[in-house]
PDB file of N, CA and C in Angstrom:
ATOM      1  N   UNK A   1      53.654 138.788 -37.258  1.00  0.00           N
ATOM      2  CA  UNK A   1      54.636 139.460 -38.085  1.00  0.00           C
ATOM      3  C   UNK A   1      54.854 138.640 -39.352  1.00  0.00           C
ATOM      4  N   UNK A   2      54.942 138.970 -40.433  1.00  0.00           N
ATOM      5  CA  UNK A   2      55.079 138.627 -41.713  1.00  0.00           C
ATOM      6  C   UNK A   2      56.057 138.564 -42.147  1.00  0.00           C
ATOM      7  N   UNK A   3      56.647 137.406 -42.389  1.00  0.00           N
ATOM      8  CA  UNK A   3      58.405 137.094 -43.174  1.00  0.00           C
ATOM      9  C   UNK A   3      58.553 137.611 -44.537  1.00  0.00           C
ATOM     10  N   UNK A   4      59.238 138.198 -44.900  1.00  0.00           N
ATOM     11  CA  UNK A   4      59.230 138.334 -46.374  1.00  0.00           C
ATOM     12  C   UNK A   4      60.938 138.014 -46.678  1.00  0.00           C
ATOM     13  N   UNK A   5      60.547 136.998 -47.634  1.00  0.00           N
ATOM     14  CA  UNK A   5      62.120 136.356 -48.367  1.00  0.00           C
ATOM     15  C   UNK A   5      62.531 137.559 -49.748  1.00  0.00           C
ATOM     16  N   UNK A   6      63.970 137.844 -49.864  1.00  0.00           N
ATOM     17  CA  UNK A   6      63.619 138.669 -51.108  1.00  0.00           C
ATOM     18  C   UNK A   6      64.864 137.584 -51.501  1.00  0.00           C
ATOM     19  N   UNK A   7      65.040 137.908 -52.926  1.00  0.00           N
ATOM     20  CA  UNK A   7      66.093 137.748 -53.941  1.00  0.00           C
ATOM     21  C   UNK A   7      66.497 138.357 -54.305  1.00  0.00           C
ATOM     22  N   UNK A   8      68.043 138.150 -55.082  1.00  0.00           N
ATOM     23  CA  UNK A   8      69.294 138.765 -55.445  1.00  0.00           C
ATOM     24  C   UNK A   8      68.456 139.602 -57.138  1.00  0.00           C
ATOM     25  N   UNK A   9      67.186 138.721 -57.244  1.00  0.00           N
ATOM     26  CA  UNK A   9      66.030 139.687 -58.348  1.00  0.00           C
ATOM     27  C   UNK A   9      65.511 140.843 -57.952  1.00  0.00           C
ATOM     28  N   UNK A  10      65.159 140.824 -56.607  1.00  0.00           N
ATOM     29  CA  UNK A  10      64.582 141.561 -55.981  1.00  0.00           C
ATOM     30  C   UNK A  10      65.031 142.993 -56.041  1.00  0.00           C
ATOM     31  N   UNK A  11      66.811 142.775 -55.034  1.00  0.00           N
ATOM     32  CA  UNK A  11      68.047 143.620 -55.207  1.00  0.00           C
ATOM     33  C   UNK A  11      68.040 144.510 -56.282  1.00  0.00           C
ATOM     34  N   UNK A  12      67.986 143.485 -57.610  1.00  0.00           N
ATOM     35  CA  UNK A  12      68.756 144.533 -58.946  1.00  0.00           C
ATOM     36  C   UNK A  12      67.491 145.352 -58.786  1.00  0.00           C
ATOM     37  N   UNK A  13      66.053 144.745 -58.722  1.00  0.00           N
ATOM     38  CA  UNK A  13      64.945 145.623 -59.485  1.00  0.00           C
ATOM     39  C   UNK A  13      64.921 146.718 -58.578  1.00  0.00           C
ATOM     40  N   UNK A  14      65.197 146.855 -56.967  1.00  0.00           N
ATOM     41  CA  UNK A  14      65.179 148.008 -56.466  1.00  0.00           C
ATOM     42  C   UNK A  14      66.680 149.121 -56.689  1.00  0.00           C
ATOM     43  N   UNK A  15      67.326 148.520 -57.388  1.00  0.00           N
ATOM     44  CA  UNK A  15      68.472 148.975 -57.822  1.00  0.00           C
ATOM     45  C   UNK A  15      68.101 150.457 -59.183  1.00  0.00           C
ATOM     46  N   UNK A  16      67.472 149.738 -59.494  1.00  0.00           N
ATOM     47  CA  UNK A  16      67.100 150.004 -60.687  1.00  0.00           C
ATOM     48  C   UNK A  16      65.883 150.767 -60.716  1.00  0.00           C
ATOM     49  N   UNK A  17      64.937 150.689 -59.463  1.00  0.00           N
ATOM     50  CA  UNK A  17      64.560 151.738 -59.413  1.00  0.00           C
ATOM     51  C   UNK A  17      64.742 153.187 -58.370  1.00  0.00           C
ATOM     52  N   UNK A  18      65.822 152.936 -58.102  1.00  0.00           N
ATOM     53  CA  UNK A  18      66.896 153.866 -57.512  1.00  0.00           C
ATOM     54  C   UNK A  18      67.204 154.970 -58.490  1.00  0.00           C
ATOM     55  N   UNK A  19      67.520 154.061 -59.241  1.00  0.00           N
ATOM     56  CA  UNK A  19      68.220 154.772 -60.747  1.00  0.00           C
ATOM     57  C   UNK A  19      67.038 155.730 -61.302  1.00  0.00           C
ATOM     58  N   UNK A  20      66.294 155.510 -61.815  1.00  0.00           N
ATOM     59  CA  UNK A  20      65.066 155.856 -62.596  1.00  0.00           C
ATOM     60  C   UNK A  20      64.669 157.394 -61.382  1.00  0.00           C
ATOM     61  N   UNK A  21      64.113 157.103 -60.173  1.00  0.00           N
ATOM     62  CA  UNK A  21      64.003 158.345 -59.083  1.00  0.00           C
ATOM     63  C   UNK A  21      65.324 159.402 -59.265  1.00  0.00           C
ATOM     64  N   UNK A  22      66.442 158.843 -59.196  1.00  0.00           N
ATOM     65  CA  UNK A  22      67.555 159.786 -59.306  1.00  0.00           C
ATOM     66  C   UNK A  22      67.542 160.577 -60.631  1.00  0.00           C
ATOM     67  N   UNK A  23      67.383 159.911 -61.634  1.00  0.00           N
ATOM     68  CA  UNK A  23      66.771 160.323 -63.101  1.00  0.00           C
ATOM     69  C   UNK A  23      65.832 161.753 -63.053  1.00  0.00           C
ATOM     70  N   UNK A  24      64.322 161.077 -62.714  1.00  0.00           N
ATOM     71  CA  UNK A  24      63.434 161.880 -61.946  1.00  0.00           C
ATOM     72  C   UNK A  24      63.467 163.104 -61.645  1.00  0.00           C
ATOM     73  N   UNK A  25      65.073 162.975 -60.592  1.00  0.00           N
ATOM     74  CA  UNK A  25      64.804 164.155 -59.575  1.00  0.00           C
ATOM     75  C   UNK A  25      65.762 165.269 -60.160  1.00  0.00           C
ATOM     76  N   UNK A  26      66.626 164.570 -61.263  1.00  0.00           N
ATOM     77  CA  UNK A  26      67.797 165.707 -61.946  1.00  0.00           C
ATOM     78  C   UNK A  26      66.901 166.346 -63.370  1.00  0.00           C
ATOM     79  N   UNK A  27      66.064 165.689 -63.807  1.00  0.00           N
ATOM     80  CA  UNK A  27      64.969 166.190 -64.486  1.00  0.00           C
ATOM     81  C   UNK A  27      64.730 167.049 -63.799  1.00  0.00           C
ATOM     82  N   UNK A  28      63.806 167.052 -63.083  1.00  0.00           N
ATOM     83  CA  UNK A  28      62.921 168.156 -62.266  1.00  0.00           C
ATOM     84  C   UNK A  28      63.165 169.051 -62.005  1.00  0.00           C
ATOM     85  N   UNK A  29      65.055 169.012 -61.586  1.00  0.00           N
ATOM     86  CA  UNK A  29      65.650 170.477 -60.990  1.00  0.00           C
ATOM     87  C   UNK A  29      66.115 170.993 -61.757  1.00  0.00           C
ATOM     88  N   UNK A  30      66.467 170.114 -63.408  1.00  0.00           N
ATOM     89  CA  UNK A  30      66.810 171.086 -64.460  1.00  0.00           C
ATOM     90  C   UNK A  30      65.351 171.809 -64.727  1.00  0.00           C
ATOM     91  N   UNK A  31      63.923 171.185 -64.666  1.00  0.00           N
ATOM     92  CA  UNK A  31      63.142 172.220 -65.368  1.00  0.00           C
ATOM     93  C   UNK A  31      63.132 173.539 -63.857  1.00  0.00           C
ATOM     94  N   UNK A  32      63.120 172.987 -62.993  1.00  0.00           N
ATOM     95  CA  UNK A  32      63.197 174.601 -62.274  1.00  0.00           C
ATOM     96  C   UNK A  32      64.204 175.378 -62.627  1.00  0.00           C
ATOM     97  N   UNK A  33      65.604 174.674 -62.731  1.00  0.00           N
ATOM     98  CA  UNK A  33      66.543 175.954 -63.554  1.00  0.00           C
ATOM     99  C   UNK A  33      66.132 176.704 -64.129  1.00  0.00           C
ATOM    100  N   UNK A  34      65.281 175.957 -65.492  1.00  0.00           N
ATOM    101  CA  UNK A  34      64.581 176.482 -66.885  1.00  0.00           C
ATOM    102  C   UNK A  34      63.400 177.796 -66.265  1.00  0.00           C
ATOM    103  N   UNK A  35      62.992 177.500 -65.736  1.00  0.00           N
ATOM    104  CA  UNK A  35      61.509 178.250 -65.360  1.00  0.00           C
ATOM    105  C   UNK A  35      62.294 179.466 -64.407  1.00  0.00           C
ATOM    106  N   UNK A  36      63.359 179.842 -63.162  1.00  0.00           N
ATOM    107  CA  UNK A  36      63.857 180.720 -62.827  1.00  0.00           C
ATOM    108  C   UNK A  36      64.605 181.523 -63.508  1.00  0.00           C
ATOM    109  N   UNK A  37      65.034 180.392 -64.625  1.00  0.00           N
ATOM    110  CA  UNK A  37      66.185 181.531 -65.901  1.00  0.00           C
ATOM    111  C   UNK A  37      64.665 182.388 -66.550  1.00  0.00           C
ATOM    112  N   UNK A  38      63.893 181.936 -66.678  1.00  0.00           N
ATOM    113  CA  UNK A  38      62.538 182.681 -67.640  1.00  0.00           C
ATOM    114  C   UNK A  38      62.360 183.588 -66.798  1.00  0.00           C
ATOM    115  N   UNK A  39      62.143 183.602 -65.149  1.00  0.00           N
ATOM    116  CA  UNK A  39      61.165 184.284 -64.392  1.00  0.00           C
ATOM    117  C   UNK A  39      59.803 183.669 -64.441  1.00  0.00           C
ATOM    118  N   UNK A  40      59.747 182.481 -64.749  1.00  0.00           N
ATOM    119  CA  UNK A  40      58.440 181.994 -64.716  1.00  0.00           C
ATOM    120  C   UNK A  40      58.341 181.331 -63.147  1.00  0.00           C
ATOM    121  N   UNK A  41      56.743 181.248 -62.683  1.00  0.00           N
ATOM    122  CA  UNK A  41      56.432 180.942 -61.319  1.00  0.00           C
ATOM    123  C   UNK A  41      56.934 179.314 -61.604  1.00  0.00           C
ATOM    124  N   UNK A  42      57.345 179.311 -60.275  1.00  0.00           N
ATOM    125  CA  UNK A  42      57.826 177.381 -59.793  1.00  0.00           C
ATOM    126  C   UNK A  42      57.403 176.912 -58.874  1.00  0.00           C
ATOM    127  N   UNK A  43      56.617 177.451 -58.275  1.00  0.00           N
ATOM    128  CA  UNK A  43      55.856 176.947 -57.223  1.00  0.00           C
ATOM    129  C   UNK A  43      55.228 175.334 -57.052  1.00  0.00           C
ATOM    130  N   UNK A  44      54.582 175.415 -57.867  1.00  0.00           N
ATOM    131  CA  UNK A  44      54.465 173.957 -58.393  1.00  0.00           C
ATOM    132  C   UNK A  44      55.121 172.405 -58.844  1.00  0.00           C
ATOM    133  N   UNK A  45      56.260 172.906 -59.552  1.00  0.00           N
ATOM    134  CA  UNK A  45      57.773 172.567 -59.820  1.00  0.00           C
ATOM    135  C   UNK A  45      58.718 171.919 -58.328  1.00  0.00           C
ATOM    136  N   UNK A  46      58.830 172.895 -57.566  1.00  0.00           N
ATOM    137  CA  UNK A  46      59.204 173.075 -56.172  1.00  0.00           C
ATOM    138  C   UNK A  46      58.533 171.756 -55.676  1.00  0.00           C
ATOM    139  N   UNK A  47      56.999 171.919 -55.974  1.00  0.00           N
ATOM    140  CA  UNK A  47      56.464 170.464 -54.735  1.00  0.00           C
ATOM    141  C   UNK A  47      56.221 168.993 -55.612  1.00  0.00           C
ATOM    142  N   UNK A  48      56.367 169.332 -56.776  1.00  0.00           N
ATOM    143  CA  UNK A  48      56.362 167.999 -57.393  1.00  0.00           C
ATOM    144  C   UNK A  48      58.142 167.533 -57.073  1.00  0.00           C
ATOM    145  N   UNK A  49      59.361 168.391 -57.059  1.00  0.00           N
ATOM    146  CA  UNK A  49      60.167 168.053 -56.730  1.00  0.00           C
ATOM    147  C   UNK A  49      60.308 167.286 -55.221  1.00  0.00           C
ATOM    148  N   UNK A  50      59.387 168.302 -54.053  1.00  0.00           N
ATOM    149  CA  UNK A  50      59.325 167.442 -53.058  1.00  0.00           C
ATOM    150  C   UNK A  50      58.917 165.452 -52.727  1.00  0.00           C
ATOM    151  N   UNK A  51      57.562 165.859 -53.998  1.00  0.00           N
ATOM    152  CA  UNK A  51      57.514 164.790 -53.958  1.00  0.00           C
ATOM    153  C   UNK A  51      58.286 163.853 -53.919  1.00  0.00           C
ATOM    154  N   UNK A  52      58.828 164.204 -55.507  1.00  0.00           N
ATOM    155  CA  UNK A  52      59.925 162.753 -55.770  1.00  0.00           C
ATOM    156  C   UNK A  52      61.344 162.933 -54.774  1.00  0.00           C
ATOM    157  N   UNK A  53      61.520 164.074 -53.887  1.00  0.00           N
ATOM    158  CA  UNK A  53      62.513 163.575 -53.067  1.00  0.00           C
ATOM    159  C   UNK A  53      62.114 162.783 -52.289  1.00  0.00           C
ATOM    160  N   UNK A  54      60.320 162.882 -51.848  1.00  0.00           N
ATOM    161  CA  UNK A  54      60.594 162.026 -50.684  1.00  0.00           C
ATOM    162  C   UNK A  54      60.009 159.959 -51.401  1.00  0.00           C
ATOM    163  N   UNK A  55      59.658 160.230 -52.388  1.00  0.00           N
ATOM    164  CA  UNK A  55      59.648 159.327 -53.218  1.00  0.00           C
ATOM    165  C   UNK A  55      60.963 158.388 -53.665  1.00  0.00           C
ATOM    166  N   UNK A  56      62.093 159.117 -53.506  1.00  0.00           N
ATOM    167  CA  UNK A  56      63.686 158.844 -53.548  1.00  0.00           C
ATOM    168  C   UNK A  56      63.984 158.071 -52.439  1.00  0.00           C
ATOM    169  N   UNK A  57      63.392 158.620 -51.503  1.00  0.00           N
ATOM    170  CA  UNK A  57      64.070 158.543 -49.889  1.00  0.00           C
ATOM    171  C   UNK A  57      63.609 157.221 -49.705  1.00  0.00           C
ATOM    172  N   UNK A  58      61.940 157.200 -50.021  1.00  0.00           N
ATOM    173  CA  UNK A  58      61.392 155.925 -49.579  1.00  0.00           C
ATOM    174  C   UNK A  58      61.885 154.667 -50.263  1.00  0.00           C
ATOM    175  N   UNK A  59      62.386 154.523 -51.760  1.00  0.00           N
ATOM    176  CA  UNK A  59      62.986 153.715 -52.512  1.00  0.00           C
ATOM    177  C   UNK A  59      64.526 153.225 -51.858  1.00  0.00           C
ATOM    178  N   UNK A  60      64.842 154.062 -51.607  1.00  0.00           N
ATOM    179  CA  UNK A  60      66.790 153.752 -50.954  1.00  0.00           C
ATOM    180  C   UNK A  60      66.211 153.044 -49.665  1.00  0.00           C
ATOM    181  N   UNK A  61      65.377 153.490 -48.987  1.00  0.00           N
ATOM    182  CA  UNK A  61      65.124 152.571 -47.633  1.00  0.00           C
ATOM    183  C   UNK A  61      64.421 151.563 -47.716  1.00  0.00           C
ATOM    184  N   UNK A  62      63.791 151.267 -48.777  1.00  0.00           N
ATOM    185  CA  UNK A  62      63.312 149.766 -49.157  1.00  0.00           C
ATOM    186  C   UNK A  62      64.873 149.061 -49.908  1.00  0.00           C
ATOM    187  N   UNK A  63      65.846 149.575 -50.702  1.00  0.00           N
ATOM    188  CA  UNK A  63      66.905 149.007 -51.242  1.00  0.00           C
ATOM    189  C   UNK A  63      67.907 148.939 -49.893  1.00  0.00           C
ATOM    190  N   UNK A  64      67.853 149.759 -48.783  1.00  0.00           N
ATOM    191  CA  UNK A  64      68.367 149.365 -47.790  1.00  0.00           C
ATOM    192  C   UNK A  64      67.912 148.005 -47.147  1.00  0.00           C
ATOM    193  N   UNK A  65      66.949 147.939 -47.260  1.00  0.00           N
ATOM    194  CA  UNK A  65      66.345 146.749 -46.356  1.00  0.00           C
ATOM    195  C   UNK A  65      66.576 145.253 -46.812  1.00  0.00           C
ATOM    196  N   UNK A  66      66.069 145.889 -48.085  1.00  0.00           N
ATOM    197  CA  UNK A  66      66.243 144.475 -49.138  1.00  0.00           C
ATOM    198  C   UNK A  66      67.944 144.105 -49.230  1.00  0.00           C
ATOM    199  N   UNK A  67      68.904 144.999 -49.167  1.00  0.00           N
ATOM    200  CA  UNK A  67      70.132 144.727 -48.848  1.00  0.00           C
ATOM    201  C   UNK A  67      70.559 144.029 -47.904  1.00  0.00           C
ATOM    202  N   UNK A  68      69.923 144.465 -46.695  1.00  0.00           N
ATOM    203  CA  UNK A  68      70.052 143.905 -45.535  1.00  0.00           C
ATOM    204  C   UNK A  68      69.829 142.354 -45.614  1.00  0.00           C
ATOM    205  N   UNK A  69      68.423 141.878 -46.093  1.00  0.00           N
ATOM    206  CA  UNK A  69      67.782 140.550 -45.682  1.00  0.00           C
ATOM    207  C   UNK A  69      68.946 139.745 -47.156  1.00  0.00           C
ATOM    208  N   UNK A  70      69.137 140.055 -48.147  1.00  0.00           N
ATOM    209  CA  UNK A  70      69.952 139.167 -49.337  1.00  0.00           C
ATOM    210  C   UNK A  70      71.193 139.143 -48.903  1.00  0.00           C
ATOM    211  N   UNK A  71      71.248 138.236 -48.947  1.00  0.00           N
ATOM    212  CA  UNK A  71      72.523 137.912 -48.542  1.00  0.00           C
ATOM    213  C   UNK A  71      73.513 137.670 -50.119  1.00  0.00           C
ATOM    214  N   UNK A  72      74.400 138.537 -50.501  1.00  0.00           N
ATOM    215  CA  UNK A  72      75.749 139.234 -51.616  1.00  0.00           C
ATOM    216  C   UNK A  72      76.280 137.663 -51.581  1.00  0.00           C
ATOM    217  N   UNK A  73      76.000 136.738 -52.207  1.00  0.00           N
ATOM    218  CA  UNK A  73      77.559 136.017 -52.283  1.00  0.00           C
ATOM    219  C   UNK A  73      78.682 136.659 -53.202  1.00  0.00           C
ATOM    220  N   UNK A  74      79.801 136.726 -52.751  1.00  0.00           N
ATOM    221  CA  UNK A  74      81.057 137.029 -53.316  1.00  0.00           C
ATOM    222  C   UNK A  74      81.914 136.562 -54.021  1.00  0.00           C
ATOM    223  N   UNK A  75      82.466 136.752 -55.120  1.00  0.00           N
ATOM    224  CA  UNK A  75      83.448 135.386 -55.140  1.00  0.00           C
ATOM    225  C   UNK A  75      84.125 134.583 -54.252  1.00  0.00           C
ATOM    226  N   UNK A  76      84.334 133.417 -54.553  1.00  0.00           N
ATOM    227  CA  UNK A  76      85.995 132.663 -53.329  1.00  0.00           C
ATOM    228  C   UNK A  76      86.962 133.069 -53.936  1.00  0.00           C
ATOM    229  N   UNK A  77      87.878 133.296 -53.081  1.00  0.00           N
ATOM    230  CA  UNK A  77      89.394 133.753 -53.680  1.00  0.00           C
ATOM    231  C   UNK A  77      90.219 132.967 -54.335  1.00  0.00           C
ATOM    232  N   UNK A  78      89.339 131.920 -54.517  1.00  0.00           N
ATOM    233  CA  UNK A  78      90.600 130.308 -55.133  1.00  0.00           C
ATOM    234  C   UNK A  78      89.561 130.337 -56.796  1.00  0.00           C
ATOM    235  N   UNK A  79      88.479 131.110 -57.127  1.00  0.00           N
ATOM    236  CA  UNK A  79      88.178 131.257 -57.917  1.00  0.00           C
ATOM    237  C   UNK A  79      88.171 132.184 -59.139  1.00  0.00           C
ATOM    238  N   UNK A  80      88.423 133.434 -58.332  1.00  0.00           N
ATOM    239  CA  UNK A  80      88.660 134.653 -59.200  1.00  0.00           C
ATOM    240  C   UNK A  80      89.715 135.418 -58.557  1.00  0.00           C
ATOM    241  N   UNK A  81      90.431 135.901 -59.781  1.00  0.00           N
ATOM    242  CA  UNK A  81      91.652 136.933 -59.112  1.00  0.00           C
ATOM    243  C   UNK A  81      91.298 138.279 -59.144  1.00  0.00           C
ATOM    244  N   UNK A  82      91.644 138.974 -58.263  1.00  0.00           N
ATOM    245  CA  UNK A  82      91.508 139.890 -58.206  1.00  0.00           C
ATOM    246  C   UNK A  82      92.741 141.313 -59.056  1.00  0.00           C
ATOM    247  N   UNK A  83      92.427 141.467 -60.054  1.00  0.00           N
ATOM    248  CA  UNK A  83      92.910 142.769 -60.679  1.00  0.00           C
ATOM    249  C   UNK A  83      92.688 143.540 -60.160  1.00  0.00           C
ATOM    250  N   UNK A  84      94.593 144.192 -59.770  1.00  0.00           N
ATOM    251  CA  UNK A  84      94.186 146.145 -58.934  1.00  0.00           C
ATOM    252  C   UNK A  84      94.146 147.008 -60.434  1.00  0.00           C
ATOM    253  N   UNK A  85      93.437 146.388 -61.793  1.00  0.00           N
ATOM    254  CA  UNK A  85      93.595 147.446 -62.586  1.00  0.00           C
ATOM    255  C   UNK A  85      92.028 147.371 -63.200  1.00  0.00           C
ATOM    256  N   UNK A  86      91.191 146.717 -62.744  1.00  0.00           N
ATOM    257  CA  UNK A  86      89.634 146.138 -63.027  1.00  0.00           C
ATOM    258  C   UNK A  86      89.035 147.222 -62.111  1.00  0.00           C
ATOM    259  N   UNK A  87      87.840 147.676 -63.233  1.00  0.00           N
ATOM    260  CA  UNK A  87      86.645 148.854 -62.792  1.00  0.00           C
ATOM    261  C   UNK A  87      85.558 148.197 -61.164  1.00  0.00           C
ATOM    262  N   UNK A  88      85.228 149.045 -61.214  1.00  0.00           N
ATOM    263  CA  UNK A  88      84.576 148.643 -59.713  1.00  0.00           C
ATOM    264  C   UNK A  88      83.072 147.899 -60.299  1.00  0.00           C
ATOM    265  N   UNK A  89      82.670 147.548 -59.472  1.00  0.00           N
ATOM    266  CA  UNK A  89      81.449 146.594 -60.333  1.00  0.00           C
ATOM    267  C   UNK A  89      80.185 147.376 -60.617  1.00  0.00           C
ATOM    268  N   UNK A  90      79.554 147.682 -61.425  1.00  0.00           N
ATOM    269  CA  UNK A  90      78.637 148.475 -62.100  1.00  0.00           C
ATOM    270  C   UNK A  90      77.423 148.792 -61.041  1.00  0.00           C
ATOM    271  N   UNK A  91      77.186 148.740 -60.035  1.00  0.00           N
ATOM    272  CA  UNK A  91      76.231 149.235 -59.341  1.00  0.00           C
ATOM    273  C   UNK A  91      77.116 149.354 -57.972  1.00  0.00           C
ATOM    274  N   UNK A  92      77.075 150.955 -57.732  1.00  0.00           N
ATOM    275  CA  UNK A  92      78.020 151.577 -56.585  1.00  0.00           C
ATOM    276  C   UNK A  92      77.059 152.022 -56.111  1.00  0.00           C
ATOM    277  N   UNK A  93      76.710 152.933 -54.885  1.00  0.00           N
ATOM    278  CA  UNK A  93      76.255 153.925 -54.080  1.00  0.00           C
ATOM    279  C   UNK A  93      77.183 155.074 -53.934  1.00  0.00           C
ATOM    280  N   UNK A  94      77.112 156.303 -54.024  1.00  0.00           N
ATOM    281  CA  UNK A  94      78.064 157.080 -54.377  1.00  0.00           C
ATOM    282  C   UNK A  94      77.535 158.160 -53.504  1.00  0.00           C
ATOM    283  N   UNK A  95      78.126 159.301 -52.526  1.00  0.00           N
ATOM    284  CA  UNK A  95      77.586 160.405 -51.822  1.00  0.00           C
ATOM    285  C   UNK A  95      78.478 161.537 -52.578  1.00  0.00           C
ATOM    286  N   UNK A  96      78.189 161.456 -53.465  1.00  0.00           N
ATOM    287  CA  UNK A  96      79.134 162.925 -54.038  1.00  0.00           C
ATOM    288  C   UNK A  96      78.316 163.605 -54.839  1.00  0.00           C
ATOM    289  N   UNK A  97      78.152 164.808 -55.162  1.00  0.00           N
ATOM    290  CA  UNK A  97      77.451 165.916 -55.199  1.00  0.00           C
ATOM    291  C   UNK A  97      77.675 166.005 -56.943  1.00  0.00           C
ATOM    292  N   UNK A  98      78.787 165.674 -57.103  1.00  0.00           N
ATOM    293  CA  UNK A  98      79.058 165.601 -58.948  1.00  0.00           C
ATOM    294  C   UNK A  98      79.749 164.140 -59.254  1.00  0.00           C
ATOM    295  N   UNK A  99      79.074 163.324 -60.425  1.00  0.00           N
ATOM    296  CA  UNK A  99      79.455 162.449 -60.693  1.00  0.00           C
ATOM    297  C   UNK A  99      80.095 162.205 -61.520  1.00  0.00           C
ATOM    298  N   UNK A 100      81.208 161.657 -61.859  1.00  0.00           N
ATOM    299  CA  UNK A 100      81.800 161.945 -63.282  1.00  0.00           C
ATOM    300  C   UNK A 100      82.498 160.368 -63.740  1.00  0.00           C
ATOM    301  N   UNK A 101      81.688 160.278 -65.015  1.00  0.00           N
ATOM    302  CA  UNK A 101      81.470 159.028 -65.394  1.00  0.00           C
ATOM    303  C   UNK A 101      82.460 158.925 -66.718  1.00  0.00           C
ATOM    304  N   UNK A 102      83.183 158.399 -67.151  1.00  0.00           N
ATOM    305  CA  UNK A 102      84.187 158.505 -68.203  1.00  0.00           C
ATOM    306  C   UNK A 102      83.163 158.204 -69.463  1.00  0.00           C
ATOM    307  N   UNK A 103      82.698 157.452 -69.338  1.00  0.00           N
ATOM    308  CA  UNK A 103      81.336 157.366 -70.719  1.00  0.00           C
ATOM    309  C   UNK A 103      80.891 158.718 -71.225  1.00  0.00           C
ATOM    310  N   UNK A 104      80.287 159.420 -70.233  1.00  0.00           N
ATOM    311  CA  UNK A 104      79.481 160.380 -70.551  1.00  0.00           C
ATOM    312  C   UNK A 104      80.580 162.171 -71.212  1.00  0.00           C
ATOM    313  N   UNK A 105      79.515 162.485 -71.576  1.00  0.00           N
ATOM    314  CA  UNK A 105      80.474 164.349 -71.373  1.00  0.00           C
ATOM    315  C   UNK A 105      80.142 164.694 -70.260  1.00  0.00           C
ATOM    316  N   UNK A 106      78.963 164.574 -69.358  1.00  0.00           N
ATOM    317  CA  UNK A 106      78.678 165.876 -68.660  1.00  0.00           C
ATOM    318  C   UNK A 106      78.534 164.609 -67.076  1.00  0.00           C
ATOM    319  N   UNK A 107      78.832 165.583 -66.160  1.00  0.00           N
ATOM    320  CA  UNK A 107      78.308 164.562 -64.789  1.00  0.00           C
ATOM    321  C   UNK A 107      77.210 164.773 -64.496  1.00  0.00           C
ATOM    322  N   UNK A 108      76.227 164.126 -63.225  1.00  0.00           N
ATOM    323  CA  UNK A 108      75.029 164.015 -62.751  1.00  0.00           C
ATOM    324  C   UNK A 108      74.900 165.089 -61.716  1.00  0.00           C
ATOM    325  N   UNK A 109      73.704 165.652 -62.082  1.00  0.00           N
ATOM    326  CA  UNK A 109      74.111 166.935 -60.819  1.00  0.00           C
ATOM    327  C   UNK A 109      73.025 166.742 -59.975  1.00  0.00           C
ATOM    328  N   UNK A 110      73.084 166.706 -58.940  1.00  0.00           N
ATOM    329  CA  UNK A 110      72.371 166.807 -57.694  1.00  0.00           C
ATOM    330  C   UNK A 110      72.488 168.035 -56.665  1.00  0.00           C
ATOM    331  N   UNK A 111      71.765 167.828 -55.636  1.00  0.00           N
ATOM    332  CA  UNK A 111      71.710 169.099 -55.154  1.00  0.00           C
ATOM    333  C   UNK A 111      72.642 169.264 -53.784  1.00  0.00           C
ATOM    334  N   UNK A 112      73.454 169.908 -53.503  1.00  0.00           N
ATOM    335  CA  UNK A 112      74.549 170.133 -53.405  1.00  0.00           C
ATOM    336  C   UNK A 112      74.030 170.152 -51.339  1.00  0.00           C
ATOM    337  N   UNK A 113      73.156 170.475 -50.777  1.00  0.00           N
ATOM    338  CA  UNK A 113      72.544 170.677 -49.801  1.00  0.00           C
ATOM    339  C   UNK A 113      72.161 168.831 -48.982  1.00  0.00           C
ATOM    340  N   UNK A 114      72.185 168.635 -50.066  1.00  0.00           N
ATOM    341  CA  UNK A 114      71.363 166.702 -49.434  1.00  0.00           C
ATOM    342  C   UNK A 114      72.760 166.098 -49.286  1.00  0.00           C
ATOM    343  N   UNK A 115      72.990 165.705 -50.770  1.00  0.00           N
ATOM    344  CA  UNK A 115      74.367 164.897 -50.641  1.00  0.00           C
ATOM    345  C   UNK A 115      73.621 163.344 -50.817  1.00  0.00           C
ATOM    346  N   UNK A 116      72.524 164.034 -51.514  1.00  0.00           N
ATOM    347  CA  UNK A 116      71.528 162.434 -51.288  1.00  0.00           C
ATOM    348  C   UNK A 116      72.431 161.057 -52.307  1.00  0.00           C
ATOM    349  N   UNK A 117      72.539 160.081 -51.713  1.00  0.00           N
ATOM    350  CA  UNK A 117      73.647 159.087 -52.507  1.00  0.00           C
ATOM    351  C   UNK A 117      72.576 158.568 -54.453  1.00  0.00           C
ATOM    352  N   UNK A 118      73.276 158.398 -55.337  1.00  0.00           N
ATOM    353  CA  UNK A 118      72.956 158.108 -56.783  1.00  0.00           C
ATOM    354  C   UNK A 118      73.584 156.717 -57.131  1.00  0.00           C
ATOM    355  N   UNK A 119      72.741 155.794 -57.472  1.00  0.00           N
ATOM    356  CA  UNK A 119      73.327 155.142 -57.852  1.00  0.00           C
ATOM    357  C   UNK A 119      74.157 154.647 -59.436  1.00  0.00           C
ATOM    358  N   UNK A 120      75.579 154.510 -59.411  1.00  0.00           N
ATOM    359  CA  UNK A 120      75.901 154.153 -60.747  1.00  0.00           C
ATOM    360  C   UNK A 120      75.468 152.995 -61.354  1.00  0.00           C
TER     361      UNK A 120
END
């Protein structure tokens, strides 16, 4: 059996490509929007979407894993205070179907059937 050590490098980069698949996959289902508002065939559309769902799936379960083996140090509490008025820290996991980001105008839409988690 083969050890594999990861790093807190490791973490962000599968973080990050979390991000990019989720990207991906809200692309994709806007062009099928596009192509059913036409009446144009999607057949094709449909399985390249499969793809990258299951292309999604496989990325979160490698960022699961790699979560698992890194070990998060945290702050100590004799070092940083904690503000109840401070944003949550820039990379969340989120299971909600609409995302709504104060930056942006519009939220992230996903497909309402999965509930598949996005990362912020």
């Amino acid at each position: 059996m083969v050890s594999t050590r990861f790093r807190p490098k490791d973490l962000k980069l599968a973080r990050c490509h979390i991000v990019k698949a989720a990207h991906r996959v809200a692309d994709q289902e806007m062009v099928i929007r596009k192509l059913s508002l036409k009446g144009r065939p999607s057949g094709l559309a449909y399985e390249l979407l499969g793809r990258l769902y299951d292309d999604q799936r496989r990325k979160l379960d490698r960022l699961k894993l790699i979560e698992a083996m890194v070990e998060v140090k945290a702050p100590s509490c004799t070092g940083a205070l904690h503000h109840p008025g401070t944003p949550a820290p820039p990379c969340a996991i989120v299971r909600s179907c609409v995302i709504v980001l104060p930056d942006r105008q519009s939220p992230t839409p996903c497909s309402e059937t999965d509930g598949r988690p996005y990362l912020l």
